[in-house]
Protein backbone atom coordinates (compact mmCIF):
# COMPACT_ATOMS: atom_id res chain seq x y z
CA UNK A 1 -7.36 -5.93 -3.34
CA UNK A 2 -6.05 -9.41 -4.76
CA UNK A 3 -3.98 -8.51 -7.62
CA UNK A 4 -2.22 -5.98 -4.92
CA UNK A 5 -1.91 -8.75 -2.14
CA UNK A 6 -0.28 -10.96 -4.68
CA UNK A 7 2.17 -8.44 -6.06
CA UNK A 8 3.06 -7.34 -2.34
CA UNK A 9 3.18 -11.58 -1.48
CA UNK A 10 5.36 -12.30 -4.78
CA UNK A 11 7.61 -8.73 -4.52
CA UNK A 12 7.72 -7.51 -1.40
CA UNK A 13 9.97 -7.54 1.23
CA UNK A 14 11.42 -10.05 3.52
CA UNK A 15 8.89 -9.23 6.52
CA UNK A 16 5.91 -9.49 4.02
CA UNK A 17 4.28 -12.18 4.81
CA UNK A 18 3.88 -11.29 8.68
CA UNK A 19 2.54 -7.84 7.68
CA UNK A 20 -0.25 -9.32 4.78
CA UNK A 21 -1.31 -11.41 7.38
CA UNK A 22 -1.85 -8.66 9.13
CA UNK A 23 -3.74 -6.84 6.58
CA UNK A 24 -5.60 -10.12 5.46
CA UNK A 25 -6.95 -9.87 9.05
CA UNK A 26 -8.00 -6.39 9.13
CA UNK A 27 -9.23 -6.96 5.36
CA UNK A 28 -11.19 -10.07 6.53
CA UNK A 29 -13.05 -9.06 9.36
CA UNK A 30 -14.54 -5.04 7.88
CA UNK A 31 -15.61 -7.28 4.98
CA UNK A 32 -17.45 -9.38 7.21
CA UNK A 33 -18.78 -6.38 9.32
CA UNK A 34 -20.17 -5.00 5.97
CA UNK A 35 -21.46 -8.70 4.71
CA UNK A 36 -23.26 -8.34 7.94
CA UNK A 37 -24.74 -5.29 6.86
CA UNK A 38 -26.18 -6.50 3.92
CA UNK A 39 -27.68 -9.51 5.51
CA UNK A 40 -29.69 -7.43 7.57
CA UNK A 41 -30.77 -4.89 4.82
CA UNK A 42 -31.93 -8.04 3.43
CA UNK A 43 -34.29 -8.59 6.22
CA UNK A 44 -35.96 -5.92 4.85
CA UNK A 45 -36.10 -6.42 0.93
CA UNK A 46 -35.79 -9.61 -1.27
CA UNK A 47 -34.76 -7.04 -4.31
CA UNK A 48 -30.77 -6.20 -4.01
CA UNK A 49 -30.62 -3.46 -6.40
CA UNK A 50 -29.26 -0.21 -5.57
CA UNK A 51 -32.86 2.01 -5.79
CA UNK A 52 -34.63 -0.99 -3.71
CA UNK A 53 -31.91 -0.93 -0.76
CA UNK A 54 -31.90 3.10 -0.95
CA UNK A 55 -35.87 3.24 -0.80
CA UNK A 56 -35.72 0.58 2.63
CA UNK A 57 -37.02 2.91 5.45
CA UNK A 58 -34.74 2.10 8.88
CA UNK A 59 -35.32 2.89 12.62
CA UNK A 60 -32.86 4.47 13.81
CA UNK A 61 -31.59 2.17 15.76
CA UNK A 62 -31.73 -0.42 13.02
CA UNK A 63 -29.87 2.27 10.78
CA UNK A 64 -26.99 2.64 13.31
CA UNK A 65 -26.16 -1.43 13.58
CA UNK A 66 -26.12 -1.05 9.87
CA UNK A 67 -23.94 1.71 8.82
CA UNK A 68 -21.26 0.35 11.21
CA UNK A 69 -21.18 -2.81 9.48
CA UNK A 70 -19.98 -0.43 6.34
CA UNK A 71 -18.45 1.76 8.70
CA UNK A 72 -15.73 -0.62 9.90
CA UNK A 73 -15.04 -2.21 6.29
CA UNK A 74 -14.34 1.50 5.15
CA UNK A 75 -12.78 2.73 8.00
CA UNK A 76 -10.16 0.01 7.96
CA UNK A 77 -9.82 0.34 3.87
CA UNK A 78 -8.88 4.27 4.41
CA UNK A 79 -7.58 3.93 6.57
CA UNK A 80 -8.79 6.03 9.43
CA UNK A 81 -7.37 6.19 13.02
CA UNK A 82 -7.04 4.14 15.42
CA UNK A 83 -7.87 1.30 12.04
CA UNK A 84 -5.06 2.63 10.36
CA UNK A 85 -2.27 0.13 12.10
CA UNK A 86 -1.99 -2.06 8.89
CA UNK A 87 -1.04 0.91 6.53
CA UNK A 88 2.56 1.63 7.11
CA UNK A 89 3.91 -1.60 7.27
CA UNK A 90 2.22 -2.72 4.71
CA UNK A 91 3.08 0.33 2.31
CA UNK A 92 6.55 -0.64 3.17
CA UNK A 93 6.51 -3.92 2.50
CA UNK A 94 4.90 -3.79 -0.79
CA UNK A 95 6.72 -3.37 -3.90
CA UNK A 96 6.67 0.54 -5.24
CA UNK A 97 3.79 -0.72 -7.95
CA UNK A 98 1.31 -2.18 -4.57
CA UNK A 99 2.13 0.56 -2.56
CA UNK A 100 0.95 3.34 -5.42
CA UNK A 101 -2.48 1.24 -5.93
CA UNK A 102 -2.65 1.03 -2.39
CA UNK A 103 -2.47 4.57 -1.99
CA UNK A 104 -4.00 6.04 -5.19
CA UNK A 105 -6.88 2.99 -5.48
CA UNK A 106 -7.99 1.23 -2.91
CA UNK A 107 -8.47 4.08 -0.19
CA UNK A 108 -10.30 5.93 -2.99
CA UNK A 109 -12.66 3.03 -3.43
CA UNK A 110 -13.45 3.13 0.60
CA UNK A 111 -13.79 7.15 0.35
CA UNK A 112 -15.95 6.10 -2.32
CA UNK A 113 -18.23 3.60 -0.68
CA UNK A 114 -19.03 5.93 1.74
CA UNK A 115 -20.30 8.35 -0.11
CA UNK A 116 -22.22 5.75 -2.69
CA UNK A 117 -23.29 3.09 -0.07
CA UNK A 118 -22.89 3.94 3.50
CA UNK A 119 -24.81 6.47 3.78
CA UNK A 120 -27.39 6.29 1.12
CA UNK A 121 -28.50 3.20 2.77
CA UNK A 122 -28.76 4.18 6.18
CA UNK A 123 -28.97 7.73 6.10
CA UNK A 124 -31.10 8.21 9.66
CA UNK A 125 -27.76 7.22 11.32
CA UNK A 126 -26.15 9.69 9.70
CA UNK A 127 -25.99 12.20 12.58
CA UNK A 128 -25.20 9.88 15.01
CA UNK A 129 -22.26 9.33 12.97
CA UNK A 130 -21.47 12.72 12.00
CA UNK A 131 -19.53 13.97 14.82
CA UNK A 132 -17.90 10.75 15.43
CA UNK A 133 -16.19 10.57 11.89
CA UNK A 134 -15.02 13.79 11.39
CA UNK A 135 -13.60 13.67 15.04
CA UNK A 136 -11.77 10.54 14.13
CA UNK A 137 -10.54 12.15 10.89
CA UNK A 138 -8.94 15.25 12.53
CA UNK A 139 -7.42 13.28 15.14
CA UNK A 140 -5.72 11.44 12.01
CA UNK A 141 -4.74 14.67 10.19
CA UNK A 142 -2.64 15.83 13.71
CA UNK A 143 -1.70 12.14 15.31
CA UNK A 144 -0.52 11.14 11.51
CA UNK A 145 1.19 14.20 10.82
CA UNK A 146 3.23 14.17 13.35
CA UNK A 147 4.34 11.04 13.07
CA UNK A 148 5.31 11.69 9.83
CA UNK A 149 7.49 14.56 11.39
CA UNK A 150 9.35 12.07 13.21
CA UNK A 151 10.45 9.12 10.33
CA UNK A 152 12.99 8.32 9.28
CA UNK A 153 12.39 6.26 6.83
CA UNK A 154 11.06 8.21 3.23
CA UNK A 155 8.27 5.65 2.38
CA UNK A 156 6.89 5.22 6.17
CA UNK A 157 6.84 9.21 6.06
CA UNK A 158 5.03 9.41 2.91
CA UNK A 159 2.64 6.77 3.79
CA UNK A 160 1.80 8.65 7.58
CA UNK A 161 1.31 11.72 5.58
CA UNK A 162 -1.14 9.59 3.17
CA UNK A 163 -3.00 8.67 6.56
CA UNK A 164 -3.35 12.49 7.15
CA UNK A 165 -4.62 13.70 4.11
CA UNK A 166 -7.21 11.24 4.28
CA UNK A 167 -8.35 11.80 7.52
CA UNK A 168 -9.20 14.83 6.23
CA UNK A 169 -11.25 14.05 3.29
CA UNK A 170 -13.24 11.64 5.51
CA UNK A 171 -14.14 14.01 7.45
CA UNK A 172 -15.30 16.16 4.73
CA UNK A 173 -17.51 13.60 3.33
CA UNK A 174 -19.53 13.35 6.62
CA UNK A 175 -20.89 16.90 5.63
CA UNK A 176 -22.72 15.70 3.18
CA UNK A 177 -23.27 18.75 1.17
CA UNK A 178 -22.88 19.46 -2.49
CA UNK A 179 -19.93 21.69 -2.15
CA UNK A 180 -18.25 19.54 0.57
CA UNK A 181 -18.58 16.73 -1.64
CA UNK A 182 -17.26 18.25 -4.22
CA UNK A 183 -14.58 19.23 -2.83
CA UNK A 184 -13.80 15.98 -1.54
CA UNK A 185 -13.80 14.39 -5.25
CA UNK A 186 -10.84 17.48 -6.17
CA UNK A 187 -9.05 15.98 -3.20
CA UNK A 188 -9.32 12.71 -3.98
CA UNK A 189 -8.06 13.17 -7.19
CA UNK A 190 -5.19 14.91 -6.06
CA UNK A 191 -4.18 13.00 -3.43
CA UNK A 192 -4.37 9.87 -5.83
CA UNK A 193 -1.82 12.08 -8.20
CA UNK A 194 0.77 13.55 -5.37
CA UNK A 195 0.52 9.76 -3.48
CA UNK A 196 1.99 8.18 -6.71
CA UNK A 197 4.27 10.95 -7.26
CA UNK A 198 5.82 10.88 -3.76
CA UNK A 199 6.38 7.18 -4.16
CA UNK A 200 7.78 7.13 -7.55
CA UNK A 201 9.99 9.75 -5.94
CA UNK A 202 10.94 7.49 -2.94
CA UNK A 203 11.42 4.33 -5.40
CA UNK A 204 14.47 6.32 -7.33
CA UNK A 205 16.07 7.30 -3.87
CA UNK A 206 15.67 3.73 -2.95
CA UNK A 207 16.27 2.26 -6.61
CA UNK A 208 19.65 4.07 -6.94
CA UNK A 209 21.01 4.66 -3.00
CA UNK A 210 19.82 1.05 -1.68
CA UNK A 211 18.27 2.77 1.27
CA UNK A 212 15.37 4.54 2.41
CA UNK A 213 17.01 5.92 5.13
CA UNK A 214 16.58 9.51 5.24
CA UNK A 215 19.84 9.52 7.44
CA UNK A 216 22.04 7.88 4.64
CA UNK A 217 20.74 10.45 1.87
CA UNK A 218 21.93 14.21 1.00
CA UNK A 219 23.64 15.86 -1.76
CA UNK A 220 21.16 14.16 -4.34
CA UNK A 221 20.34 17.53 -5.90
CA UNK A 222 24.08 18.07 -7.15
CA UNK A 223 24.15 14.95 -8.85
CA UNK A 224 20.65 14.99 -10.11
CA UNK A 225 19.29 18.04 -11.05
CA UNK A 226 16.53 16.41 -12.97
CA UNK A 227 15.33 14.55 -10.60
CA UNK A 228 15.44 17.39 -7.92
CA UNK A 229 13.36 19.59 -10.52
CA UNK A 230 10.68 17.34 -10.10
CA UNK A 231 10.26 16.24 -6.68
CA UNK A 232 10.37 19.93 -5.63
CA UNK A 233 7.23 20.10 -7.99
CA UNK A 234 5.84 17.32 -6.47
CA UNK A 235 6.69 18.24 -3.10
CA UNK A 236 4.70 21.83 -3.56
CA UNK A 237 1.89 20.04 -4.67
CA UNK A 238 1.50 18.16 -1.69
CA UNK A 239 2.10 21.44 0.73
CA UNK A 240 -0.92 22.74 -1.27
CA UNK A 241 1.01 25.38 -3.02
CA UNK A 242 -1.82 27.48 -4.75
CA UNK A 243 -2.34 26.70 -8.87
CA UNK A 244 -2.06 22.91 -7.72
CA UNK A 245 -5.60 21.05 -7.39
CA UNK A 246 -3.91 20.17 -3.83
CA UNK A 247 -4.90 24.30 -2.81
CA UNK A 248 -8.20 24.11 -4.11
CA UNK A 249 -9.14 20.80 -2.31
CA UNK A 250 -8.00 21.54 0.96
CA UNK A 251 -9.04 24.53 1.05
CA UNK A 252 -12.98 23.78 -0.13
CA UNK A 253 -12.65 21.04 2.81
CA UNK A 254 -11.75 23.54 5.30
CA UNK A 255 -14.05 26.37 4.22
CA UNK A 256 -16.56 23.98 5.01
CA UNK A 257 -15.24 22.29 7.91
CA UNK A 258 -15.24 25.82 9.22
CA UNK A 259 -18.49 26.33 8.80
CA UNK A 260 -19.44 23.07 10.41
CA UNK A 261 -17.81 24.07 13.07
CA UNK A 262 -15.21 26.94 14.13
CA UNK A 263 -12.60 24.83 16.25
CA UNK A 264 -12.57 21.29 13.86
CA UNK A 265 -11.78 23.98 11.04
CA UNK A 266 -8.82 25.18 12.62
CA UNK A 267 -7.65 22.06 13.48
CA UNK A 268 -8.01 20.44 10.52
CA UNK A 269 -6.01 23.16 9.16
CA UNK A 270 -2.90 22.33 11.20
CA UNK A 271 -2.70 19.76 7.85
CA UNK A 272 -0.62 22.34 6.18
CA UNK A 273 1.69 22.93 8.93
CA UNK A 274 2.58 19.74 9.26
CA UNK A 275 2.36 18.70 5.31
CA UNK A 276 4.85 21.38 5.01
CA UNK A 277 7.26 20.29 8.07
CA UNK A 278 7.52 16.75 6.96
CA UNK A 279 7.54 16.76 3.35
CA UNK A 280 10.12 19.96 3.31
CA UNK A 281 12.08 17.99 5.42
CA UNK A 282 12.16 15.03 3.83
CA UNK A 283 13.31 16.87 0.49
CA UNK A 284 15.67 18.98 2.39
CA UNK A 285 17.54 15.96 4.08
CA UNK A 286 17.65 13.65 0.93
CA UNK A 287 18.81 16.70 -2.07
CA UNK A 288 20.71 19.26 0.26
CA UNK A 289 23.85 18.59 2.20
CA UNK A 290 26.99 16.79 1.09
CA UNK A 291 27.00 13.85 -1.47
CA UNK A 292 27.11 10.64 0.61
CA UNK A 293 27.71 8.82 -2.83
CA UNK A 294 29.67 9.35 -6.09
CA UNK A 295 27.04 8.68 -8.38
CA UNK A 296 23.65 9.29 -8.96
CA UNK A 297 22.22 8.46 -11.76
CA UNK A 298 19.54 10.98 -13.41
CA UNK A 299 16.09 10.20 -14.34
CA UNK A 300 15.75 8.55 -17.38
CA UNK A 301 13.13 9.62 -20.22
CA UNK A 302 10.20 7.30 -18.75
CA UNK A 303 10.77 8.77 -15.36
CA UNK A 304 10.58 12.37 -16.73
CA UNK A 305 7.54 11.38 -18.44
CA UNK A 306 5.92 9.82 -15.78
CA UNK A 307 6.59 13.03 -13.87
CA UNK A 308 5.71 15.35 -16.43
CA UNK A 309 1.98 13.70 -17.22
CA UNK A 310 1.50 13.94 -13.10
CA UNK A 311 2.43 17.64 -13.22
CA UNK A 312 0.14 18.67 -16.06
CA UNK A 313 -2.99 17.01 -14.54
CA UNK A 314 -1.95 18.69 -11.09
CA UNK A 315 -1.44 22.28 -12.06
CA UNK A 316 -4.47 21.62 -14.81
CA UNK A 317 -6.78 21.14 -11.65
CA UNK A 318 -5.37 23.49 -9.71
CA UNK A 319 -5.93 26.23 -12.69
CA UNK A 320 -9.23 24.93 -13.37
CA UNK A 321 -10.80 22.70 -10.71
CA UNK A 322 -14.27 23.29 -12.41
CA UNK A 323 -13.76 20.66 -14.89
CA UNK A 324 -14.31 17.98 -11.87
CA UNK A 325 -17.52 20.12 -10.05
CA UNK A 326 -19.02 19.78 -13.58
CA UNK A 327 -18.56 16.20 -13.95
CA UNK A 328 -19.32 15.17 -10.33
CA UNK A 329 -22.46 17.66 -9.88
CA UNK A 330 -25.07 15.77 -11.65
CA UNK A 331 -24.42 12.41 -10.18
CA UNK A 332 -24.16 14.62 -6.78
CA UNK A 333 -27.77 15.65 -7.64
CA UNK A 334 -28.93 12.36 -8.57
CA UNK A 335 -27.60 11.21 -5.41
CA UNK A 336 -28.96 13.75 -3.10
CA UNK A 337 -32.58 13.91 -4.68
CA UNK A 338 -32.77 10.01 -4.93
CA UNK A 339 -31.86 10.10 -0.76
CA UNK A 340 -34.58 12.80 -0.33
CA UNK A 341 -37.07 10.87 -2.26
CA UNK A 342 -36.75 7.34 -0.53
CA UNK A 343 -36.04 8.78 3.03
CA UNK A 344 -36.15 11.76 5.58
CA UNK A 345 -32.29 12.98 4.82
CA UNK A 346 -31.90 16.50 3.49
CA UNK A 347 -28.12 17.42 2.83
């Protein structure tokens, strides 16, 4: 988080400093919530090692105080709603470099923690917390999506749509089950690639137009065919087109969203509707329509590169998503059987 607060404070934009406050604030107080946390699990142990914190046996009560301490500092890392108020601003105000760890990092490493930390360590609150989560999480995949809808500016949209797919993958996690864990790893992998995509995408428009005004765009795709080429792919893999790992990790998060539960499966699936409204749209109004400039320059070799190496990992998940189950299943095993042995959780 410091190497990105200083390249946001050093690059950004004029209004930075009023919005890194802002997420300094937010930052500050989940890491206290989850410092808090640990405090109390110490209470209970003088050993601080992973397999002595994981073997502590909680009340429930004494679980619940204790996974919101983590809940909060994750929740507000995500970021999922109503903690999410930091996000766009400060996506915006970062340079392009902040705003792609942002995205494809540090919301990972929250997604992360919960599945490594939060609830390992106070897994008898886990149903309490169940219902609550994966409600908050859909209510991010609609609220966020359709305020992507609505921007007008490319980077705000793409970082509104980066609160929605998130949503959902938090909500996945709070199954707790192999498969919906593994899913959630395909997704998280994806969304890291398609975030950083999108915003390399939005960086040339800006770069090369001055804006990021999806107003003052159009007519990019005559003048830069290469660079059309590309977002397009981009683009489908963020609808979720199928052979993209974005198909197969949606789609394992719903399948067992819908399973949890009939009605937060279908909801959650509105994600695709609206993915496809606002990202369509946003390619349609910056390549289509009338030049509103004479030049335009192409994408240079780097660029193409840059593109090309985030295309072959996308498609090479979507063809074979396996290669991720593999690698994630034994650690899921450990995990789960390590939870089992120390407390009363069965996934």
């Amino acid at each position: 988080m410091i190497p990105i607060f200083l390249i946001a404070l050093w690059y950004g934009a004029p209004e930075r400093k009023a919005v890194l406050t802002k997420f300094f604030i937010y930052t500050f107080v989940g890491s206290l919530a989850m410092l808090l946390s640990l405090m109390a699990l110490g209470t209970y142990t003088t050993d601080f090692s992973y397999q002595s914190l994981i073997a502590i046996e909680l009340s429930t009560k004494a679980a619940f105080w204790i996974m919101s301490g983590f809940f909060l500092a994750f929740a507000i890392k995500i970021p999922l709603f109503p903690f999410h108020t930091w996000q766009p601003s400060t996506y915006t105000a970062a340079p392009m470099a902040g705003t792609m760890l942002l995205s494809a990092l540090m919301l990972k490493m929250a997604l992360f923690g919960i599945i490594k930390w939060m609830i390992p360590l106070a897994p008898e609150a886990l149903n309490d917390f169940k219902c609550i989560i994966i409600t908050l999480g859909i209510i991010g995949v609609v609220y966020a999506g359709i305020i992507a809808i609505k921007q007008s500016d490319i980077k705000r949209l793409f970082a509104f749509s980066s609160i929605s797919h998130v949503g959902l993958i938090a909500a996945g996690i709070m199954l707790f089950d192999k498969d919906a864990l593994s899913a959630v790893f395909i997704q998280m992998a994806n969304h890291s690639l398609v975030a950083v995509g999108l915003f390399l995408a939005a960086d040339v428009l800006e770069s090369r137009l001055g804006t990021r005004k999806l107003a003052e765009m159009g007519g990019v795709a005559k003048l830069a065919p290469k660079f059309a080429f590309w977002f397009a792919v981009i683009g489908f893999a963020s609808v979720s087109v199928p052979f993209t790992s974005g198909f197969i990790g949606e789609f394992l998060i719903l399948k067992s969203l819908y399973g949890y539960n009939w009605i937060v499966g279908l909801i959650a699936g509105t994600t695709l509707v609206f993915g496809a409204v606002y990202t369509l749209r946003a390619y349609q109004l910056s390549m289509f329509g009338a030049p509103k400039m004479e030049n335009f320059k192409d994408l240079t070799w780097n660029e193409i590169a840059a593109f090309f190496i985030l295309t072959v990992i996308i498609v090479g998940l979507g063809v074979y998503p396996q290669v991720v189950i593999d690698f994630v299943g034994p650690s899921l095993d450990n995990l789960f059987s390590t939870i089992q042995a120390s407390n009363t959780l069965v996934p």
